[in-house]
Protein backbone atom coordinates (compact mmCIF):
# COMPACT_ATOMS: atom_id res chain seq x y z
CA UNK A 1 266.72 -173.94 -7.83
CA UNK A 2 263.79 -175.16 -10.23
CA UNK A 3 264.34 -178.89 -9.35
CA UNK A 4 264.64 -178.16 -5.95
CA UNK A 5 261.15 -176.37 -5.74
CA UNK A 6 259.45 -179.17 -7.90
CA UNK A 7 260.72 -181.49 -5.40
CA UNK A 8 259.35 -179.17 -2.16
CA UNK A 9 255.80 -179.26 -3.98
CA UNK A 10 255.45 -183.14 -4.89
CA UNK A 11 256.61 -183.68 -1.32
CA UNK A 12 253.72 -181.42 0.05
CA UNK A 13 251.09 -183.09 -2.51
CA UNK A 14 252.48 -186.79 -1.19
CA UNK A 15 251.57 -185.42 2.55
CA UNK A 16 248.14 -184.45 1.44
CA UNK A 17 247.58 -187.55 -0.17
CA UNK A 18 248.62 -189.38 3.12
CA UNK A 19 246.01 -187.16 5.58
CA UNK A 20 243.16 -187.83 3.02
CA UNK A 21 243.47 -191.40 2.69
CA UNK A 22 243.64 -191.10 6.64
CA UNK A 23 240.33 -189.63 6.86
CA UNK A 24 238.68 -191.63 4.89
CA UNK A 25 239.76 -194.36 6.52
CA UNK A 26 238.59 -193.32 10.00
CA UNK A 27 235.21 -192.20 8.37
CA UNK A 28 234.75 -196.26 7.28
CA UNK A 29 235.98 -197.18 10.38
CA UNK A 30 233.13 -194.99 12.27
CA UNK A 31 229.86 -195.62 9.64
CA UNK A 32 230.45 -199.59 10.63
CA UNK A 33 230.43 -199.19 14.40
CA UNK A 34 227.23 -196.29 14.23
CA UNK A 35 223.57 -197.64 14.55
CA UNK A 36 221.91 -196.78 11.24
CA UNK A 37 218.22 -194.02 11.87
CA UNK A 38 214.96 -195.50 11.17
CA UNK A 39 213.31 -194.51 7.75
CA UNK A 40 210.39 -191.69 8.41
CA UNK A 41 207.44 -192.11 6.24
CA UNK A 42 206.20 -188.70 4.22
CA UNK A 43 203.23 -186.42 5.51
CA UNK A 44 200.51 -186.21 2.82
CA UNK A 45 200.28 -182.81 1.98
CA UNK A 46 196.85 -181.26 2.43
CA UNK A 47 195.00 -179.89 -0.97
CA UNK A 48 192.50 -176.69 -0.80
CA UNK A 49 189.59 -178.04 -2.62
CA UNK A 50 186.59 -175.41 -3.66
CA UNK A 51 184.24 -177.68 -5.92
CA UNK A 52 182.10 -174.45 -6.30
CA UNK A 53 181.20 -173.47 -10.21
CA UNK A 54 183.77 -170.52 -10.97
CA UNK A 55 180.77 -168.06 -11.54
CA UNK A 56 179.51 -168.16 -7.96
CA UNK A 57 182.59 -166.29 -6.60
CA UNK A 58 181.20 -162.90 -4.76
CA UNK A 59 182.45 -159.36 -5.65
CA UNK A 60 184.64 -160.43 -8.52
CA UNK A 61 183.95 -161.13 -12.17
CA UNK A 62 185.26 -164.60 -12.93
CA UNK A 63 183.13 -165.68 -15.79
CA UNK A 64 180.57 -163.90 -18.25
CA UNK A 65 178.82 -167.52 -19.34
CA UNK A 66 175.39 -166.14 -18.26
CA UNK A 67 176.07 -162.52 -20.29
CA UNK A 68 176.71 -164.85 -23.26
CA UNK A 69 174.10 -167.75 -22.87
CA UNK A 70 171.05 -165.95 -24.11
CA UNK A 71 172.97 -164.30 -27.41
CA UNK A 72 175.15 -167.90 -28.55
CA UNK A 73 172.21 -169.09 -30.05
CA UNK A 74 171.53 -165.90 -31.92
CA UNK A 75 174.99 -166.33 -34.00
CA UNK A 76 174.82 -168.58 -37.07
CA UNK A 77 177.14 -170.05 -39.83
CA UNK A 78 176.11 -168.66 -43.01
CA UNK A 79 177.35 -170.75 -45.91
CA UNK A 80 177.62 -169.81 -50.02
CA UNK A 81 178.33 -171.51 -52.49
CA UNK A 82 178.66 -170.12 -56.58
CA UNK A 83 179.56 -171.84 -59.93
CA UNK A 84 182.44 -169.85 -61.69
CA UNK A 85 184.19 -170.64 -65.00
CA UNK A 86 187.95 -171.35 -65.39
CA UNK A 87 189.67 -168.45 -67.23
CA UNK A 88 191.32 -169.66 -70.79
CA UNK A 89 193.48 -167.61 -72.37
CA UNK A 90 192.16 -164.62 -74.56
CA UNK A 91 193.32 -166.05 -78.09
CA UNK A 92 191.43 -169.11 -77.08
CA UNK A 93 188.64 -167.06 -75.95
CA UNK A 94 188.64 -165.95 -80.28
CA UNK A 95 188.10 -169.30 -81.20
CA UNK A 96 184.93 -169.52 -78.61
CA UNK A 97 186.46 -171.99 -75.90
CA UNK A 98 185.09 -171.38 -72.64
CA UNK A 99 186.42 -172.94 -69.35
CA UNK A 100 184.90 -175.45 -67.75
CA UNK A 101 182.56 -174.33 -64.38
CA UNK A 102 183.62 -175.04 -60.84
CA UNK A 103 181.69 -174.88 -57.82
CA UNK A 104 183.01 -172.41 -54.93
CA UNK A 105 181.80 -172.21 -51.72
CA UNK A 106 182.78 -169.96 -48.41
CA UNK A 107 181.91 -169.47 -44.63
CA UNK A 108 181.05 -166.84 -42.78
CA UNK A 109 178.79 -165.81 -40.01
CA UNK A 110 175.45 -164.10 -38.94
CA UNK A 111 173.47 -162.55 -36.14
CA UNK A 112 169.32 -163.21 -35.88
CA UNK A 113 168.18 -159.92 -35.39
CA UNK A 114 164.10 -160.71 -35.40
CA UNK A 115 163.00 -164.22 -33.86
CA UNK A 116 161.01 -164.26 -37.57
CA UNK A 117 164.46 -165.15 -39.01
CA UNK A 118 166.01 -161.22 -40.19
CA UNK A 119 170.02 -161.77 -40.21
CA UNK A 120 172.82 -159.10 -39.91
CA UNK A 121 175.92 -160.39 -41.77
CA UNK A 122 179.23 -159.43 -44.41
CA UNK A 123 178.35 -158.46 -47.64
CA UNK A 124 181.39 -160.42 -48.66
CA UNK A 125 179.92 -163.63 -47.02
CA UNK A 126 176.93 -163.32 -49.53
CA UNK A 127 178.46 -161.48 -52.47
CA UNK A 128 177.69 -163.47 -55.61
CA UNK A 129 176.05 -166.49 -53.92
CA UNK A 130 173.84 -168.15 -55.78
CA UNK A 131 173.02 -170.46 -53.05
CA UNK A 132 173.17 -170.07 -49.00
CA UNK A 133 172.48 -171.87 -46.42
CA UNK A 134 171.85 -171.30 -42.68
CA UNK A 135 173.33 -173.36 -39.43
CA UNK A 136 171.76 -172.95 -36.28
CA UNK A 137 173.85 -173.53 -32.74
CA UNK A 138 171.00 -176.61 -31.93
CA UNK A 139 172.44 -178.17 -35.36
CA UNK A 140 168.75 -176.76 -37.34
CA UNK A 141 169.25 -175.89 -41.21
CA UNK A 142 167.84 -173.52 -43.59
CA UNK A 143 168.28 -172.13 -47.52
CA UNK A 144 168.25 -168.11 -47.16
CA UNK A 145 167.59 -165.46 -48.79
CA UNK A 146 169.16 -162.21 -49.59
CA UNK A 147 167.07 -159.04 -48.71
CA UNK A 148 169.74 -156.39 -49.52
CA UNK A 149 173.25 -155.96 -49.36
CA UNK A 150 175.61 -152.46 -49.13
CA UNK A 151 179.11 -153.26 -50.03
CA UNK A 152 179.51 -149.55 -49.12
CA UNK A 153 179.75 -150.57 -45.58
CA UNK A 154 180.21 -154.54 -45.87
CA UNK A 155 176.68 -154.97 -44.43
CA UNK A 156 174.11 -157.69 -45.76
CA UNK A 157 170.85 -158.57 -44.36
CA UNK A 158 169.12 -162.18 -45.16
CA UNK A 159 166.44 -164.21 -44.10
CA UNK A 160 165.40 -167.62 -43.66
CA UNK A 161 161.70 -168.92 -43.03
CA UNK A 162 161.63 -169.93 -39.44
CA UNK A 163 159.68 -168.90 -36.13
CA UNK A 164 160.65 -168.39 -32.15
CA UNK A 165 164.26 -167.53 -33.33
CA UNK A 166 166.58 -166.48 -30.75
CA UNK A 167 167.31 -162.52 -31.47
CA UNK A 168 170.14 -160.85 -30.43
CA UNK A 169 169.47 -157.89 -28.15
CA UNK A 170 171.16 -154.78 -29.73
CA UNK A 171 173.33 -152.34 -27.53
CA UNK A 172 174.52 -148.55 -28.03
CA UNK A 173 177.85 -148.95 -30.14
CA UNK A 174 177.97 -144.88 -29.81
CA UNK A 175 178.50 -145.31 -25.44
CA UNK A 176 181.68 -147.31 -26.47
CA UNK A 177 184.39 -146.88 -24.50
CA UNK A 178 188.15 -147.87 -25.18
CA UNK A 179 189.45 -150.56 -22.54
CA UNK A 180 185.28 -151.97 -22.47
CA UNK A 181 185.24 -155.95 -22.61
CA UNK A 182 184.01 -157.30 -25.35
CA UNK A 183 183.39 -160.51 -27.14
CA UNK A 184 183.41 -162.37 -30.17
CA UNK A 185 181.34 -164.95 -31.71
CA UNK A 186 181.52 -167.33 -35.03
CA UNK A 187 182.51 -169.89 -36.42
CA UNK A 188 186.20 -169.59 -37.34
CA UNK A 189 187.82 -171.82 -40.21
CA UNK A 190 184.38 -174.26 -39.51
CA UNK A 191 185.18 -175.42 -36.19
CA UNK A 192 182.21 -174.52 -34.75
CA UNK A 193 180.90 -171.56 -32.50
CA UNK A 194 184.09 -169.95 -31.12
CA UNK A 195 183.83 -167.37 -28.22
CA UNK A 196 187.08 -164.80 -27.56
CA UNK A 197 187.67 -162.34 -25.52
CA UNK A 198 189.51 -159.14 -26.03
CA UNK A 199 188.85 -154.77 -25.58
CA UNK A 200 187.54 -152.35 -27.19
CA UNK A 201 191.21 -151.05 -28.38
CA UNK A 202 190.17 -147.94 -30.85
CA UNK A 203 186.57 -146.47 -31.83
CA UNK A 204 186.13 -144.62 -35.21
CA UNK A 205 188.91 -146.11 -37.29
CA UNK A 206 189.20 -145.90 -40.90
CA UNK A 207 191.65 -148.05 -42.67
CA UNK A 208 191.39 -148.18 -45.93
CA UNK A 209 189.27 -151.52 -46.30
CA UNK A 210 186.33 -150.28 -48.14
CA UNK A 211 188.19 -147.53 -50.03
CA UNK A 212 188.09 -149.38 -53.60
CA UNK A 213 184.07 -149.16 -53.13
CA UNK A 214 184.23 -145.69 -51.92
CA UNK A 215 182.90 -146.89 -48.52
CA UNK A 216 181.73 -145.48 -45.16
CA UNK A 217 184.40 -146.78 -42.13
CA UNK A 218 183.18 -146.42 -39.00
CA UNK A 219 185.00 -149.18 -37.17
CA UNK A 220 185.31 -150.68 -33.56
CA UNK A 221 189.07 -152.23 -33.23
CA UNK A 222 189.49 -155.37 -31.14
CA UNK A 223 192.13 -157.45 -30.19
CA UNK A 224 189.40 -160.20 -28.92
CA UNK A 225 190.13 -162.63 -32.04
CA UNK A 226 188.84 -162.71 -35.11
CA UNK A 227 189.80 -165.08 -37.66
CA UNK A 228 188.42 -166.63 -41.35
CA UNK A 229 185.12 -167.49 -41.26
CA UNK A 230 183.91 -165.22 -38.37
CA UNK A 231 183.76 -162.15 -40.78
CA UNK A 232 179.46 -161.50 -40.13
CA UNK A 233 179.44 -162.84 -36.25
CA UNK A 234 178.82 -160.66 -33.43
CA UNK A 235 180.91 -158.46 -31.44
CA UNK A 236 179.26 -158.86 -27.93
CA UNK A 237 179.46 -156.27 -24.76
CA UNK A 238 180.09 -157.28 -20.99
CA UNK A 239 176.03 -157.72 -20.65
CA UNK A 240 175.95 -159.92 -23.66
CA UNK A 241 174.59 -157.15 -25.88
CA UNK A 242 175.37 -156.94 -29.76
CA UNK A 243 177.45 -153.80 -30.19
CA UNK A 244 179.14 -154.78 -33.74
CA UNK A 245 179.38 -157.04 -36.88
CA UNK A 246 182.75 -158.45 -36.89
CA UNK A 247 183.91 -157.69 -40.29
CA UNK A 248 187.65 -157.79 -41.31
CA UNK A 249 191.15 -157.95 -39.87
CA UNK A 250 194.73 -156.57 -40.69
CA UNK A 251 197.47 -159.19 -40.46
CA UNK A 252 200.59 -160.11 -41.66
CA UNK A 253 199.97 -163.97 -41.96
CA UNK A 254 196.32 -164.17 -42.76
CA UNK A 255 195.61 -165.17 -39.18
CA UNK A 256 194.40 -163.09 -36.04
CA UNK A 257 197.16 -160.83 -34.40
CA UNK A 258 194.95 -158.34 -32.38
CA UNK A 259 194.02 -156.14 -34.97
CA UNK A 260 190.25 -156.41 -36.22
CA UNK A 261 187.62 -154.33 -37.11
CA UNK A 262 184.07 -154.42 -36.48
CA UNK A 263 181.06 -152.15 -37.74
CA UNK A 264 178.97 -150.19 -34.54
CA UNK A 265 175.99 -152.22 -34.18
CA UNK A 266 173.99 -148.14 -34.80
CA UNK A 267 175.31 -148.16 -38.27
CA UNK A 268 174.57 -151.86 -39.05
CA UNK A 269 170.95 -151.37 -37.79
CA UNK A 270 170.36 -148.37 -40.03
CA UNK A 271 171.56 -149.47 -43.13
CA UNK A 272 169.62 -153.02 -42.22
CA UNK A 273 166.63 -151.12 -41.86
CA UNK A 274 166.97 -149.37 -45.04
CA UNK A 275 167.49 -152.67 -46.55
CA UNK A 276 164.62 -154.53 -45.14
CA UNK A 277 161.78 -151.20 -45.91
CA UNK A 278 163.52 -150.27 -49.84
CA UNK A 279 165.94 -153.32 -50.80
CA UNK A 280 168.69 -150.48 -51.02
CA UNK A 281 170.31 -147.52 -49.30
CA UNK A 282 169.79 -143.93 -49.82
CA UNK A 283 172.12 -141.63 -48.24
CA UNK A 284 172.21 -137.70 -47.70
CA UNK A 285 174.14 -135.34 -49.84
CA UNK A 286 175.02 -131.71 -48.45
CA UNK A 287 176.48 -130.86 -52.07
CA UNK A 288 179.76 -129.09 -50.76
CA UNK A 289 183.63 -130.00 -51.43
CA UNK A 290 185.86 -129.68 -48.82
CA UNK A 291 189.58 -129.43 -47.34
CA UNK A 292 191.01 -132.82 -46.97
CA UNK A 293 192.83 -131.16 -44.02
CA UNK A 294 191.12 -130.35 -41.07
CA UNK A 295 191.81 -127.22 -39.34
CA UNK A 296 194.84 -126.90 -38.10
CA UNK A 297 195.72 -124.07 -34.76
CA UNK A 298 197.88 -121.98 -36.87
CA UNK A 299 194.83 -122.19 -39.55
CA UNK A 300 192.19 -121.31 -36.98
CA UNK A 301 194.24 -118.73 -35.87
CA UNK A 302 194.43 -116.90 -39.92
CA UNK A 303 190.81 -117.21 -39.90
CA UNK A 304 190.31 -115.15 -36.37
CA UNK A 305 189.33 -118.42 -34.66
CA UNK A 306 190.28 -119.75 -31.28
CA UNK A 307 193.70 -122.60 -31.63
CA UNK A 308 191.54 -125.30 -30.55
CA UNK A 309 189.06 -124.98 -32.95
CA UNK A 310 188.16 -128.30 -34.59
CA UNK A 311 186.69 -128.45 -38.34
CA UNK A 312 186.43 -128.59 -42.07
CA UNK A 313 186.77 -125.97 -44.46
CA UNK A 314 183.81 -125.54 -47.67
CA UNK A 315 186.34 -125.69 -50.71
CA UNK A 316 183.52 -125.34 -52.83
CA UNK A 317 179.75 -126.06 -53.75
CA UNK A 318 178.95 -128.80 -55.61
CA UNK A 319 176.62 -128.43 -57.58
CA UNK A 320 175.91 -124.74 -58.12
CA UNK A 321 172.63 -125.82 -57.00
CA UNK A 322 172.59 -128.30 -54.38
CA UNK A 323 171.64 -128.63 -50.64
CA UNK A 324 174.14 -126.34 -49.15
CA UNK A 325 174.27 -123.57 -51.97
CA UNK A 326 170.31 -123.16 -51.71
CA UNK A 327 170.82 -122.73 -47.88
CA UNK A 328 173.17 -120.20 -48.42
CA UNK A 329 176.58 -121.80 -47.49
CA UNK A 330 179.75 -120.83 -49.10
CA UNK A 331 183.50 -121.23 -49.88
CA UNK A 332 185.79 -120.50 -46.64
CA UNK A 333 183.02 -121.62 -44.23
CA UNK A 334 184.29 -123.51 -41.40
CA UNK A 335 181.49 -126.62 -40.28
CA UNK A 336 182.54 -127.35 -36.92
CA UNK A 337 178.53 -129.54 -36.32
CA UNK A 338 175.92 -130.97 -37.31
CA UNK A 339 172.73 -131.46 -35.60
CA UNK A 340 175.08 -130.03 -32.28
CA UNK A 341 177.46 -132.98 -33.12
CA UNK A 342 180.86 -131.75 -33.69
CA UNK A 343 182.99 -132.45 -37.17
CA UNK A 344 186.71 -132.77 -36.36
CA UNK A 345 187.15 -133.66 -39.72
CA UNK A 346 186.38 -134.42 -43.56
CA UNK A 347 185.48 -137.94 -42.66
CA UNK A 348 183.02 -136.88 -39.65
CA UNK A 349 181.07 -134.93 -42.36
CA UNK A 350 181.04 -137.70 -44.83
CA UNK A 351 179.74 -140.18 -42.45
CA UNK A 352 177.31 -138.06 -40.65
CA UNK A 353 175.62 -136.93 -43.74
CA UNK A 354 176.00 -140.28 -45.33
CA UNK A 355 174.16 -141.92 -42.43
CA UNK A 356 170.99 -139.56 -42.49
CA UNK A 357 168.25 -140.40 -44.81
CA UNK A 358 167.19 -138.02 -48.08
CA UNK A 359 164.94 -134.94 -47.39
CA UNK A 360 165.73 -134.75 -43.31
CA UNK A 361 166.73 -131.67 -42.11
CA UNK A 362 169.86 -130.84 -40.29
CA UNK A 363 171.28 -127.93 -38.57
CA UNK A 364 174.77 -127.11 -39.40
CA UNK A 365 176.87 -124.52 -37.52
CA UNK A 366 179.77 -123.35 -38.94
CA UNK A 367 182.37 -119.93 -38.24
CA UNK A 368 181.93 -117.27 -41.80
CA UNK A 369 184.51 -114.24 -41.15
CA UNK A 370 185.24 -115.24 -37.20
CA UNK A 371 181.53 -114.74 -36.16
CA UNK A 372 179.61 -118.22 -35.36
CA UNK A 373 176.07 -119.32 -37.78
CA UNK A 374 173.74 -121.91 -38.03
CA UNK A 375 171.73 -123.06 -40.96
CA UNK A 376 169.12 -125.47 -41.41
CA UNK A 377 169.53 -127.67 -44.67
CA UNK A 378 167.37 -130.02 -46.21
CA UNK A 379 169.94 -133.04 -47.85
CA UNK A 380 169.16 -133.82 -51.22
CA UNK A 381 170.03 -137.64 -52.26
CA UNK A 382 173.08 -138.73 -53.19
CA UNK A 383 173.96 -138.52 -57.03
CA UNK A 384 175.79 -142.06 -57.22
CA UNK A 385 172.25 -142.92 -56.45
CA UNK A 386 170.26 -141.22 -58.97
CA UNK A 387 172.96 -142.29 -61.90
CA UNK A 388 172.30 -144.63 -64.69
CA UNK A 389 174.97 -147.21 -63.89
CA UNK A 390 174.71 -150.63 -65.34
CA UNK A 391 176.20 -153.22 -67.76
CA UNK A 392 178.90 -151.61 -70.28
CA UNK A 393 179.52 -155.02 -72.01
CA UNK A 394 179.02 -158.61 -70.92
CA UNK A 395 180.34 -158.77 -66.82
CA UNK A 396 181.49 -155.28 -66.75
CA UNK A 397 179.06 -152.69 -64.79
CA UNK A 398 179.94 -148.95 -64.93
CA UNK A 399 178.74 -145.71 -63.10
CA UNK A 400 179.28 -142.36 -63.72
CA UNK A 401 182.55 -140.86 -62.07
CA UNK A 402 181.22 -139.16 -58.80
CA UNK A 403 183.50 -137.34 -56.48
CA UNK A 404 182.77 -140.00 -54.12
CA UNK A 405 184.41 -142.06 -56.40
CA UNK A 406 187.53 -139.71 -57.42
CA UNK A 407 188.21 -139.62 -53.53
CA UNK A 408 187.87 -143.57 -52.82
CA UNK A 409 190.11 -144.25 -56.25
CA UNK A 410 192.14 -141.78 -55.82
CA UNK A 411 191.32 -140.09 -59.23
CA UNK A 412 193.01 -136.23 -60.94
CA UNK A 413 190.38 -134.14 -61.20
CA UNK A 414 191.22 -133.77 -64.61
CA UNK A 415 189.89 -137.57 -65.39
CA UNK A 416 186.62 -137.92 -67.40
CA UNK A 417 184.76 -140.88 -67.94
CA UNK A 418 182.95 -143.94 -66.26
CA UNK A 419 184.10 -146.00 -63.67
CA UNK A 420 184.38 -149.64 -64.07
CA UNK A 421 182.51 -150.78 -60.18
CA UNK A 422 182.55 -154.17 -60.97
CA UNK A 423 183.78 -157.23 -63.50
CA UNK A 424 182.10 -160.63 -63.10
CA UNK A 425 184.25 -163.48 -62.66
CA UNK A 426 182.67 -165.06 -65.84
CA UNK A 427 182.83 -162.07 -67.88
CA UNK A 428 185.36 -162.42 -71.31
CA UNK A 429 186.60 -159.18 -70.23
CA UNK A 430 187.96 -159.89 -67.41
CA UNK A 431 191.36 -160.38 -68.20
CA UNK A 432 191.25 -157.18 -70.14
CA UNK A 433 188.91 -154.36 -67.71
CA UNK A 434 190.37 -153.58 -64.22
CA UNK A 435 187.61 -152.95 -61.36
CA UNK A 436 188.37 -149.21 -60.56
CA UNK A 437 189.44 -148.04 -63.79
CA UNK A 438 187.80 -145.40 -65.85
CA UNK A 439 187.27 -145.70 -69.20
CA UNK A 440 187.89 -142.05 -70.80
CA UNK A 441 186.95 -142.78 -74.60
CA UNK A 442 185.77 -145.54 -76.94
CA UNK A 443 187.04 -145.35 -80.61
CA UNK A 444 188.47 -142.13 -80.04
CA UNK A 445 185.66 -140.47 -78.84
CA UNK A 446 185.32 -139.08 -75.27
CA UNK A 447 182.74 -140.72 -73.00
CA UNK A 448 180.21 -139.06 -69.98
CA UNK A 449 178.16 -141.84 -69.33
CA UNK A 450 177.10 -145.35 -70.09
CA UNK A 451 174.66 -144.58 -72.48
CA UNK A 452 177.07 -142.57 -75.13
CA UNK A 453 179.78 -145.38 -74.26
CA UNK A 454 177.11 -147.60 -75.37
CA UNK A 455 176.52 -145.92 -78.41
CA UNK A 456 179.59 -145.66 -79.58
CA UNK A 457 180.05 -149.67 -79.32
CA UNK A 458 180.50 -151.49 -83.08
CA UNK A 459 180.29 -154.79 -83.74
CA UNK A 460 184.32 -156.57 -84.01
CA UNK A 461 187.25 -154.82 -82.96
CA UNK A 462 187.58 -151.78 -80.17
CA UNK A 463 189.46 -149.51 -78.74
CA UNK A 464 188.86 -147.86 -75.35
CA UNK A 465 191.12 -145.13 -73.54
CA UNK A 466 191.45 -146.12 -70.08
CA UNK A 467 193.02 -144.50 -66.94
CA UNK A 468 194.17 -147.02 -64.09
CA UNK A 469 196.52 -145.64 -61.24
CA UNK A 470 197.61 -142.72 -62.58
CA UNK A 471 198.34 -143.59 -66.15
CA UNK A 472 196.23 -143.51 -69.69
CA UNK A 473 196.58 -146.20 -72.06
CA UNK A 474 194.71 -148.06 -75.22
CA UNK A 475 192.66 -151.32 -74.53
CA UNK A 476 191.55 -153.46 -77.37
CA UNK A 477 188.52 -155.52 -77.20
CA UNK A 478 186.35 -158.09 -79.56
CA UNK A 479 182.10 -156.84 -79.01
């Protein structure tokens, strides 16, 4: 039966075979007897030409080149440039070799502010310079100065000797609004001035950046990009007005991924113009302590409030004899404003008061026992500016340890001591003193300030008790 179908199929595949090579015969047989059709040349298409420049379209935004042509020449490179000495090992340090110095230099960016030559910039573009120099969009030079810098808030202000600047025309940062179009300008990794666009993606962010300083964060967040070297260049608005100095990004690879941070052009100007009148910054100080928590609904709600009630809760007065104690404030007062401004929470205080100069007067409303006040308080200044901070041993500058500080360092209350704020790259010690640490005792003996640390100092071989992230430990050191 198997054979017999095999045989029924090859039979049926020989017939097939057969037609096909029949069909294709009689197709051959057909294309030689048919006239062949004459070849049809191809239409050129037509193109839609409009030669017109892109920013002449009506009713819709195509370009912002004009918003941006009178501010570009406002935005400069800012160069530094420092010597620094090689580290050596400390046993080689005993036997008085030194390393050999090395020039650095960096790159940042600036914004003219005054057409007499005031700049807005980083204080990390200018920290330790000893030299800086100026480039101008129209390819014009010039050494600058430093007037005064604030690493507080990362702001610097310089100047260089020149006339007829261009000057940026300055904007509202506070009329922000998330989703507004904004722009930045630099010079990123030196290729010259560098224009992106992005939005406005946050207002009011605090990250963390200036925390080791115990600084004030106010910041716009961008996505328009912001990469090395534009870290002092403007943040520009829709109408080509400056509304922030671009200042630092978060990234994973060192490189722009949407995430940067500008300070509000308001709190730049301030702190410029403290810088310009003084050479420094003096803040407020309200004198109070307060919940790191702000008021929660189920909080308001214990204290006879409304739910919704937004604010911070006085922990304490501090000192017995400050700002807020002489007005009359006290422990379990709720500020919800100042000056009719509300305070959602610890940091809204912080910055408000930190922003307002000494001596000015302020109204602050807060809830005592469910029933609304207001008080008007004079600010004193803030202690961290009154201390005697200065130059423990060679490189390494101390200050007494302010709350300010505990809070930024993250500090037990229980700590005593002075804060090491800085350590000089050319300082012997700096192998051996950590920036943030605070130095509890020297030979044994506790330590308030930089005057009894001072005194307790002796010539050869000490010892210093020093707390750094949470634990205590013994430092030796050669004086």
């Amino acid at each position: 039966m198997k054979s017999k179908s095999v045989a029924l199929l090859f039979a049926f595949a020989t017939s097939l075979l057969g037609l096909t090579a029949g069909l294709l015969a009689a197709e051959k047989a057909a294309d030689k007897t048919a006239p062949k059709a004459a070849a049809v040349p191809l239409k050129k298409p037509t193109l839609k030409i409009d030669a017109s420049p892109i920013g002449e379209v009506k009713g819709l935004v195509t370009s912002y080149a004009d918003a941006l042509e009178a501010i570009r020449p406002a935005v400069v490179s800012v160069t530094s440039s420092k010597m620094v000495r090689q580290q050596v090992p400390e046993f080689l340090r005993q036997f008085g070799a030194q390393g050999r110095e090395q020039k650095q230099s960096g790159l940042g960016s600036g914004v003219i502010i005054s057409t007499d030559g005031f700049i807005i910039t980083n204080n990390h573009v200018v920290e330790e310079a000893d030299e800086l120099k100026v480039f101008l969009n129209d390819d014009r030079e010039y050494i600058a100065k430093v007037i005064g810098t604030d690493p507080k808030t990362d702001i610097a202000v310089i100047k260089i000797e020149a006339e007829n600047l261009p000057a940026a025309t300055l904007a509202d940062s506070a009329k922000l609004r998330v989703g507004d179009v904004v722009f930045a300008i630099g010079n990123p990794l030196g290729v010259g001035q560098t224009v992106t666009m992005g939005i406005v993606s946050a207002t009011g962010r605090k990250v963390g950046i200036l925390d080791e300083v115990g600084g004030y964060e106010d910041f716009i967040q961008t996505d328009a990009a912001i990469n090395q070297g534009n870290s002092g260049g403007a943040l520009i608005d829709a109408r080509g007005r400056l509304v922030g100095i671009n200042s630092a990004i978060i990234s994973t690879s060192q490189g722009n991924i949407g995430i940067g941070f500008a300070i509000p052009v308001n709190l730049a100007s301030s702190i410029m113009h403290s810088l310009i009148d003084t050479g420094t910054v003096s803040r407020g100080y309200l004198g109070v302590a307060t919940d790191p928590t702000p008021v929660s609904a189920d909080l308001a709600e214990s204290f006879g409030l409304p739910r919704d009630t937004k604010g911070v809760i006085v922990t304490d007065l501090n000192p017995a004899d400050g700002p807020a104690a002489k007005a009359g404030l006290k422990r379990d007062d709720i500020i919800v404003a100042i000056n009719d401004k509300p305070v959602a929470s610890r940091d809204d205080l912080r910055m408000f008061i930190a922003q307002t100069p000494p001596d000015t007067k302020i109204t602050v409303k807060f809830f005592r026992d469910g029933k609304a006040q207001t008080k008007e308080i004079t600010l004193g200044k803030q202690p961290e500016d009154n201390a005697s901070d200065g130059e423990f041993i060679s490189g390494v500058s101390v200050a007494p340890l302010s709350d300010e500080a505990r809070k930024s360092l993250h500090i037990d209350d229980r700590v005593e001591g002075i804060v090491i704020t800085e350590v000089a790259p050319a300082s012997p010690y700096r192998e051996i003193f950590p920036q943030g640490a605070v130095i509890a005792a020297i030979n044994r003996v506790p330590v308030t300030d930089l005057a009894s640390a001072k005194r307790l100092l002796r010539d050869g071989r000490n010892i210093a008790l020093v707390y750094y992230r949470g634990v205590y430990r013994y430092i030796g050191f050669n004086r």
